[in-house]
C-alpha atoms as a PDB file:
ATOM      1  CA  UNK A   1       2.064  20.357  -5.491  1.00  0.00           C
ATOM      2  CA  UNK A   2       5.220  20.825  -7.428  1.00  0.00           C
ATOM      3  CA  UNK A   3       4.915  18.912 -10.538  1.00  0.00           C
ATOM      4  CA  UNK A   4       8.332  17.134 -11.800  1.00  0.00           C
ATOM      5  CA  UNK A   5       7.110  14.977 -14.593  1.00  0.00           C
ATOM      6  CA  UNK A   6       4.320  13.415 -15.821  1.00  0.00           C
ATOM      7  CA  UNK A   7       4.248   9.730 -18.013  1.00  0.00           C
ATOM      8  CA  UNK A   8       2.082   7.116 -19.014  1.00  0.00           C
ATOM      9  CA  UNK A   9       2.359   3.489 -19.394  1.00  0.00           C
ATOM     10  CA  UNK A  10       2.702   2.119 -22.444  1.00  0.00           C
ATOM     11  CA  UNK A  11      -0.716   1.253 -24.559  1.00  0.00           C
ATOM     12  CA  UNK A  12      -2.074  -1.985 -22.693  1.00  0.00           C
ATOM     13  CA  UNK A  13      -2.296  -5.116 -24.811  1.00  0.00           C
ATOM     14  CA  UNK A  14      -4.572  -8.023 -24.372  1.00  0.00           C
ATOM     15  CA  UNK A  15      -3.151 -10.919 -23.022  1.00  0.00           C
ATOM     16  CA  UNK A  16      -4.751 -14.668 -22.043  1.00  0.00           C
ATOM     17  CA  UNK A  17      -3.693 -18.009 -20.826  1.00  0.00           C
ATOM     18  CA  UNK A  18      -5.983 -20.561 -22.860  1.00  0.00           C
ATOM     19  CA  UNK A  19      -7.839 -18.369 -25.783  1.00  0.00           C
ATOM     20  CA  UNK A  20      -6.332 -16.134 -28.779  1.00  0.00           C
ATOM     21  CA  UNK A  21      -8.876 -13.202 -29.424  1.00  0.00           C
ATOM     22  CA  UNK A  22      -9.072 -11.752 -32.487  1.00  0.00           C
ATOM     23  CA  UNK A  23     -12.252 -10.381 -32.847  1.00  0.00           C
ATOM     24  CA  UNK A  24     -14.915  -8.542 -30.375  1.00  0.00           C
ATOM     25  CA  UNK A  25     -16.989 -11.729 -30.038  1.00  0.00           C
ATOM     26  CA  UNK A  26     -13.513 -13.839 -28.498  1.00  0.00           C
ATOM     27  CA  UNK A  27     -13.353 -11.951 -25.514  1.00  0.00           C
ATOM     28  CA  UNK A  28     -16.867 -12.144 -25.088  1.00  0.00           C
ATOM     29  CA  UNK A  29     -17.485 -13.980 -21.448  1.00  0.00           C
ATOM     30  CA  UNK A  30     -13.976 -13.832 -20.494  1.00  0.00           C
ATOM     31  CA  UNK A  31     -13.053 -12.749 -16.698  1.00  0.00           C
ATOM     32  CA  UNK A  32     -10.580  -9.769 -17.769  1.00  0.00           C
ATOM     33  CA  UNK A  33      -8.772  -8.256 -14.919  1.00  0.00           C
ATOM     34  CA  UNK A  34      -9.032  -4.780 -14.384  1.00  0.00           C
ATOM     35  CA  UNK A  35      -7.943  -1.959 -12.152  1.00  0.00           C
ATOM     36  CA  UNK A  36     -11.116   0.463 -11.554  1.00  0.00           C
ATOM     37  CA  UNK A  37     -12.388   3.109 -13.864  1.00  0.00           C
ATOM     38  CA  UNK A  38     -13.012   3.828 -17.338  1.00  0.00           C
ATOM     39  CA  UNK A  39     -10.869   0.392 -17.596  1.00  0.00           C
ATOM     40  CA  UNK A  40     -13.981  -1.305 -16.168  1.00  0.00           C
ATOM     41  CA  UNK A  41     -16.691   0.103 -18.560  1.00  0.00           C
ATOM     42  CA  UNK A  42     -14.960  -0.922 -21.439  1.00  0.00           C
ATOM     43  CA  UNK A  43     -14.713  -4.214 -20.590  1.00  0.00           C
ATOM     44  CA  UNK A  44     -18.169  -4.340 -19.641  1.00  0.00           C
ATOM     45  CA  UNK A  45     -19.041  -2.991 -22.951  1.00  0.00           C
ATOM     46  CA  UNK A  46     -16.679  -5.338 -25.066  1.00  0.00           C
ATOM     47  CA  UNK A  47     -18.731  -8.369 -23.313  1.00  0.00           C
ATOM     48  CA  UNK A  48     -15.957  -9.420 -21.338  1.00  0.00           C
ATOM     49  CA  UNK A  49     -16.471  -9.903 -17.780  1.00  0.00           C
ATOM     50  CA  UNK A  50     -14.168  -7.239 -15.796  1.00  0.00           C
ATOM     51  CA  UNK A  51     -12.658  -8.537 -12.851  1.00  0.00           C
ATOM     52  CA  UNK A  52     -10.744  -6.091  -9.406  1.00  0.00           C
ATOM     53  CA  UNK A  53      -7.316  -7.791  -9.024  1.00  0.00           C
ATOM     54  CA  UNK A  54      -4.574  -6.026  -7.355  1.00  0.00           C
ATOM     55  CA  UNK A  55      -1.329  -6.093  -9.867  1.00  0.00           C
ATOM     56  CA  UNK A  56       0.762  -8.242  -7.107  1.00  0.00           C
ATOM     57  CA  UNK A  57      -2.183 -11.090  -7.708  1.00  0.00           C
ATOM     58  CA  UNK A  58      -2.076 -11.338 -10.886  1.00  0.00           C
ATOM     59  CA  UNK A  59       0.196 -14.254 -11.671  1.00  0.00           C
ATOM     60  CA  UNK A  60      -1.567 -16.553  -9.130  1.00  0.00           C
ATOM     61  CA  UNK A  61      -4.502 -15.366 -10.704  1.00  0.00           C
ATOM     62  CA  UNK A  62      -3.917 -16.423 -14.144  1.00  0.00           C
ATOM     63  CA  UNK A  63      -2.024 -19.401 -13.168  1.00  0.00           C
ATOM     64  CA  UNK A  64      -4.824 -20.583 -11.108  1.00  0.00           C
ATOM     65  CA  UNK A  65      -7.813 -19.726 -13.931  1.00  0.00           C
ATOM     66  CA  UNK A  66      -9.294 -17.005 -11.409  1.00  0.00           C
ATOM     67  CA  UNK A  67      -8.607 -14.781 -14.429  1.00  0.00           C
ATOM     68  CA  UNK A  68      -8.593 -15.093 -18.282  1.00  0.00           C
ATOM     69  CA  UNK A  69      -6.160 -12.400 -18.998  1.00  0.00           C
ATOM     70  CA  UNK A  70      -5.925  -8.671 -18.428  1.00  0.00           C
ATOM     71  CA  UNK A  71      -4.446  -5.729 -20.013  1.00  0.00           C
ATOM     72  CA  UNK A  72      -1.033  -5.252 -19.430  1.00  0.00           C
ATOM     73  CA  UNK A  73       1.893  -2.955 -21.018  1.00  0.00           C
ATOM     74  CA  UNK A  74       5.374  -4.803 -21.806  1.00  0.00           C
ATOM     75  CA  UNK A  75       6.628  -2.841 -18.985  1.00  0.00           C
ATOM     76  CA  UNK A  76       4.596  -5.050 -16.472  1.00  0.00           C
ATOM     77  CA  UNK A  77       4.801  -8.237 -18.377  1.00  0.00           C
ATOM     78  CA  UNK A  78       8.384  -8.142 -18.139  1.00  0.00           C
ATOM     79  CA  UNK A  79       8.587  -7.090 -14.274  1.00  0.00           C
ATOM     80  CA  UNK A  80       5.613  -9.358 -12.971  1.00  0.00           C
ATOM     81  CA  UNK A  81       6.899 -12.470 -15.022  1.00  0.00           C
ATOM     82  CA  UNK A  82       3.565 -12.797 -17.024  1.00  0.00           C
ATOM     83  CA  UNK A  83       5.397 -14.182 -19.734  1.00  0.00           C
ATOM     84  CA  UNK A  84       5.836 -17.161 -17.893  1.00  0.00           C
ATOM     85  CA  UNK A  85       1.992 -17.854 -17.394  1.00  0.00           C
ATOM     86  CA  UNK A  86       0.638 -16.200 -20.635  1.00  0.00           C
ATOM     87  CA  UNK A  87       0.184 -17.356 -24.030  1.00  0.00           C
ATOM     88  CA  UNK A  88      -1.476 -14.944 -26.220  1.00  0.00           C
ATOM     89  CA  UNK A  89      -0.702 -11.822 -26.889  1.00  0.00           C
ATOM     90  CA  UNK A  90      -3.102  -9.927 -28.680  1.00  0.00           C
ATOM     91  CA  UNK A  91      -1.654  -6.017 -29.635  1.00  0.00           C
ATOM     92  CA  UNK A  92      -4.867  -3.988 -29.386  1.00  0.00           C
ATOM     93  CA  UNK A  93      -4.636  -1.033 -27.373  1.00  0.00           C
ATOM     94  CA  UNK A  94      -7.211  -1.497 -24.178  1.00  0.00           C
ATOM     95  CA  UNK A  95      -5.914   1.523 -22.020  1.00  0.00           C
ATOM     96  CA  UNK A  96      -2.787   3.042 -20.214  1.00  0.00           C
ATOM     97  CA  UNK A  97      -1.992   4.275 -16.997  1.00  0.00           C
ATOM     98  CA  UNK A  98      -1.765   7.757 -16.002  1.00  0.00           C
ATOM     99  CA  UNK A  99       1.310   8.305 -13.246  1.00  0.00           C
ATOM    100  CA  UNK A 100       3.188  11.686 -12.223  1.00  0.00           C
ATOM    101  CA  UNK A 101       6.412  12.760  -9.886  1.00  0.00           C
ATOM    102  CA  UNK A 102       5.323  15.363  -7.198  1.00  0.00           C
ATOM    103  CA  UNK A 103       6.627  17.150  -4.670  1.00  0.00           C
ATOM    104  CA  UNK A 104       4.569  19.155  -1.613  1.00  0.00           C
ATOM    105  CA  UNK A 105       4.907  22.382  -2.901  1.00  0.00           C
ATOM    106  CA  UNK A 106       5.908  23.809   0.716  1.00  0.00           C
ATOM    107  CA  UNK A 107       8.396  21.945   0.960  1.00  0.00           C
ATOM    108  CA  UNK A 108       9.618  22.419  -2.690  1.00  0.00           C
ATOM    109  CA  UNK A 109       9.966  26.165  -2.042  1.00  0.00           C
ATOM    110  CA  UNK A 110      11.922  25.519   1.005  1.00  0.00           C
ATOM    111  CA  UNK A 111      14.722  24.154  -0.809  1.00  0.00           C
ATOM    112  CA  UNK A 112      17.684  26.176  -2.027  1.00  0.00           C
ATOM    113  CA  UNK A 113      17.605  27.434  -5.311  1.00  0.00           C
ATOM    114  CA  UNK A 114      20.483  25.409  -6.710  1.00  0.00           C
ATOM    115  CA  UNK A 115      18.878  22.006  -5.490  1.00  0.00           C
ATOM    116  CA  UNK A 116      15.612  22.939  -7.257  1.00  0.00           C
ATOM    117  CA  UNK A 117      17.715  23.465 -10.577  1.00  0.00           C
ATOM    118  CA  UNK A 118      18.994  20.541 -10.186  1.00  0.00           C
ATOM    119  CA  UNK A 119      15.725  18.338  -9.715  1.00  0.00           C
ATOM    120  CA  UNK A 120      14.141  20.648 -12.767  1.00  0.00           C
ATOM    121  CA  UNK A 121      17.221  20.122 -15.057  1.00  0.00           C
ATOM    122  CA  UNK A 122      16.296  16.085 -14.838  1.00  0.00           C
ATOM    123  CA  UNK A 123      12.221  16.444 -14.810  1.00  0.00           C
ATOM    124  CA  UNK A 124       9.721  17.643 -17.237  1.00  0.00           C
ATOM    125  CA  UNK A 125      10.505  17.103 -20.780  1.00  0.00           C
ATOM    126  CA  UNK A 126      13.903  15.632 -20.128  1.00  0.00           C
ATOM    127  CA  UNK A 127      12.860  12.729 -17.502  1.00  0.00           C
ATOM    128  CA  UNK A 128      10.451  12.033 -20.489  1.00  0.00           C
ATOM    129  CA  UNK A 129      13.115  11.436 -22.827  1.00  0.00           C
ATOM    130  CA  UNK A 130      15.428   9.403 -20.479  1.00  0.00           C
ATOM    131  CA  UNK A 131      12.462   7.088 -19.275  1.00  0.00           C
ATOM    132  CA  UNK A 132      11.702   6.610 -22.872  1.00  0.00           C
ATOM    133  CA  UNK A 133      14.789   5.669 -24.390  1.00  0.00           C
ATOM    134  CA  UNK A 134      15.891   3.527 -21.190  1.00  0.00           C
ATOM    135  CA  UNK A 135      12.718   1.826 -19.878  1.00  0.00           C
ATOM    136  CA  UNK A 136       9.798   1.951 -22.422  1.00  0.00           C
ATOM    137  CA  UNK A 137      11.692   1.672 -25.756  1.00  0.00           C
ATOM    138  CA  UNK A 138      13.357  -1.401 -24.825  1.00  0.00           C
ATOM    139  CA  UNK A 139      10.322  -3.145 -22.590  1.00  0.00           C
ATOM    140  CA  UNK A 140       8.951  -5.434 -25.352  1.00  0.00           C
ATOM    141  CA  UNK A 141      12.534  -6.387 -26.601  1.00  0.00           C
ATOM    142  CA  UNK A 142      13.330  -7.309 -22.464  1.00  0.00           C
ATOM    143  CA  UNK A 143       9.737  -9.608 -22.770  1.00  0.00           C
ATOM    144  CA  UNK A 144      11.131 -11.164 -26.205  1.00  0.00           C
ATOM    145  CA  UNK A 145      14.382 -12.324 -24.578  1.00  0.00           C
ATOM    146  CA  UNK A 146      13.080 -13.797 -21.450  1.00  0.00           C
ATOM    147  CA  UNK A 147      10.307 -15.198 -23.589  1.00  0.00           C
ATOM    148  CA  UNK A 148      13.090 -17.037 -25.562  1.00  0.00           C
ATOM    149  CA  UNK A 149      15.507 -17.760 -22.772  1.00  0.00           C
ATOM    150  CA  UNK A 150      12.435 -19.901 -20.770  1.00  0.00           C
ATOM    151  CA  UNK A 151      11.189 -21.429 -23.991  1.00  0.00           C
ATOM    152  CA  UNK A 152       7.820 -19.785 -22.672  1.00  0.00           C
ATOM    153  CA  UNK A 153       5.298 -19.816 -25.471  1.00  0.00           C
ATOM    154  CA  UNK A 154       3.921 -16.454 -27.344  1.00  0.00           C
ATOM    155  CA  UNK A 155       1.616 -16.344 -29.889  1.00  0.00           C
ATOM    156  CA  UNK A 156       1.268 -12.410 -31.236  1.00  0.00           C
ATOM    157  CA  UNK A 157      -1.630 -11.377 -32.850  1.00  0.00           C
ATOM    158  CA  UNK A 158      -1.893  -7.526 -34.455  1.00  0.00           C
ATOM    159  CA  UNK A 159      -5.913  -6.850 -34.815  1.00  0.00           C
ATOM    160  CA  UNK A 160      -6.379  -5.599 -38.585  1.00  0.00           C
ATOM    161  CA  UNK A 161      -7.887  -1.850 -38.987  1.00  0.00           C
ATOM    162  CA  UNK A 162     -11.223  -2.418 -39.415  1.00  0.00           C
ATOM    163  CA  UNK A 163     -11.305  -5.085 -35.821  1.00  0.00           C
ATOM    164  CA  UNK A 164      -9.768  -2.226 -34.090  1.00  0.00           C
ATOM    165  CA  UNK A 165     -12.491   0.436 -35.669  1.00  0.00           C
ATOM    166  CA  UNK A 166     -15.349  -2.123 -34.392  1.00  0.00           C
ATOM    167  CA  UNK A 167     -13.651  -2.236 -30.916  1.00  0.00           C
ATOM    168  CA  UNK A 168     -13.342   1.543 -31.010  1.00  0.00           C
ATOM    169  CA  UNK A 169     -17.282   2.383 -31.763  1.00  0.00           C
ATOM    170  CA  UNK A 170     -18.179  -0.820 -28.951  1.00  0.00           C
ATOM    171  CA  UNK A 171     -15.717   0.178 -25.967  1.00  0.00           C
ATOM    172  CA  UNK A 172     -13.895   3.402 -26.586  1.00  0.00           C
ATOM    173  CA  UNK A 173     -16.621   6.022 -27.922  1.00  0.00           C
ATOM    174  CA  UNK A 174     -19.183   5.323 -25.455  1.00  0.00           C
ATOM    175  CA  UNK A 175     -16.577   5.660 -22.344  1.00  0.00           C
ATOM    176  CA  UNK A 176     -14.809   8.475 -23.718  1.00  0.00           C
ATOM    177  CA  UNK A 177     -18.597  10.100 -24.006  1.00  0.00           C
ATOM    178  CA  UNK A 178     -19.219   9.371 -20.330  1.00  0.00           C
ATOM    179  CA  UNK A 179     -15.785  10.458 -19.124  1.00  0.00           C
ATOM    180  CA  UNK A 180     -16.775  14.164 -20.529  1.00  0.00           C
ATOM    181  CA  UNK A 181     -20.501  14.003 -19.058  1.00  0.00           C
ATOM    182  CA  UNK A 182     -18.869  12.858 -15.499  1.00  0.00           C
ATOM    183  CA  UNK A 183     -16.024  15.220 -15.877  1.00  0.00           C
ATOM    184  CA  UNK A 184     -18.571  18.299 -16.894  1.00  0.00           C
ATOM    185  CA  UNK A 185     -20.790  17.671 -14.260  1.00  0.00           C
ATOM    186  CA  UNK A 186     -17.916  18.276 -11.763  1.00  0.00           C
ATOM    187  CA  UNK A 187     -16.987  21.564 -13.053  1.00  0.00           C
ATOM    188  CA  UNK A 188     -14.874  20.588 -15.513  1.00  0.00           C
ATOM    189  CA  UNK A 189     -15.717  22.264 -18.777  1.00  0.00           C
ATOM    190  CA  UNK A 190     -12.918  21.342 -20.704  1.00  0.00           C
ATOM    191  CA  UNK A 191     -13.402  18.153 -20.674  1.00  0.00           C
ATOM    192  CA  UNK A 192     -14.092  17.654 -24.539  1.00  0.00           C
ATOM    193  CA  UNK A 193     -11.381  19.815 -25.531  1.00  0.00           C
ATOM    194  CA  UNK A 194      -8.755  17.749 -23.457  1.00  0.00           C
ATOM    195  CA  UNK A 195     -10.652  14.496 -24.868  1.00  0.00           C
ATOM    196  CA  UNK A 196     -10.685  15.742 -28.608  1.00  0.00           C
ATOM    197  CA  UNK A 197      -6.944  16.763 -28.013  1.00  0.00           C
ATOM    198  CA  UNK A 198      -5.793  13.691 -26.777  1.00  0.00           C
ATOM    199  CA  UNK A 199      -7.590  11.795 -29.777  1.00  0.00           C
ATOM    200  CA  UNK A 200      -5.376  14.533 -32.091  1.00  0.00           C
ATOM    201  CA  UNK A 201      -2.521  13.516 -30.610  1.00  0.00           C
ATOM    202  CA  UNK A 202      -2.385  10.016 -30.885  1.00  0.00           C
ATOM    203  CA  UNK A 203      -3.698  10.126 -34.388  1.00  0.00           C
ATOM    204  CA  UNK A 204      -0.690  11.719 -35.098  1.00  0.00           C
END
């Protein structure tokens, strides 16, 4: 494969229909939709019940009470509507989504030259910059207006430093500890080092 770009979601929040959490016992019980992997454990681990939805079901899902809430990034609130359905918003960072731009790498190389300068002139490092000025940057402020246009209710809730440090040692340690024993065990002997890089970077 011919990589173009590579992006993430933004951070997931936490958002419900009925409760407000603000601490690790609130979500405790809940049925928090999920989409597979590390995603899972952590709700196991936070107490919450984790729940296989596809996306598309979602908003029947929480309408309906199948669901409590889910993780979701602004990006996905705002396209699936959730703000219509959802209360609480609770800004803890759950997880993200991994995505990337490929092409087949035969057929990239049988392109001419001057269409695969143009493709890499608008990937890599400057798709990143365009999709986060024009999409991401301006996701949560698209939520805030429809929010206020409907007269849909929100109710925002930041968790303080030392909630987010007892969610950390609960839900994100022990995954991130499995992910490198899983990853290790299938040849992958980086594993820490790209784990203990990525926790660098977004302490920066």
């Amino acid at each position: 494969m011919q990589v173009l770009t590579l992006w993430t979601s933004h951070p997931y929040i936490l958002i419900t229909t009925k409760k407000q959490v603000k601490t690790l016992e609130d979500v405790k019980g809940l049925k928090i939709r999920v989409g597979g992997g590390p995603p899972t454990e952590q709700m196991r681990a936070l107490g919450a019940i984790p729940t296989l939805i596809p996306m598309p079901e979602t908003y029947l899902a929480l309408n309906r009470g199948v669901i409590d809430g889910m993780g979701a990034p602004w990006e996905a609130i705002n396209a699936f509507r959730l703000y219509e359905i959802v209360k609480y918003y609770t800004i803890v960072p759950v997880s993200a989504v991994y995505f990337s731009a490929v092409v087949n790498r035969d057929k990239w190389e049988s392109l001419p030259k001057d269409i695969q300068a143009a493709m890499t002139s608008v990937s890599g490092l400057e798709a990143a910059k365009f999709f986060g000025r024009n999409f991401f940057d301006t996701a949560e402020d698209g939520v805030m207006e429809r929010v206020k246009q409907g007269n849909y209710q929100m109710v925002k809730y930041v968790f303080p430093p030392e909630e987010l440090e007892r969610w950390t040692k609960v839900s994100g340690e022990p995954v991130w500890k499995e992910w490198v024993k899983k990853m290790e065990s299938r040849g992958r002997p980086e594993a820490q080092q790209v784990l203990d890089t990525t926790l660098d970077i977004l302490r920066k």
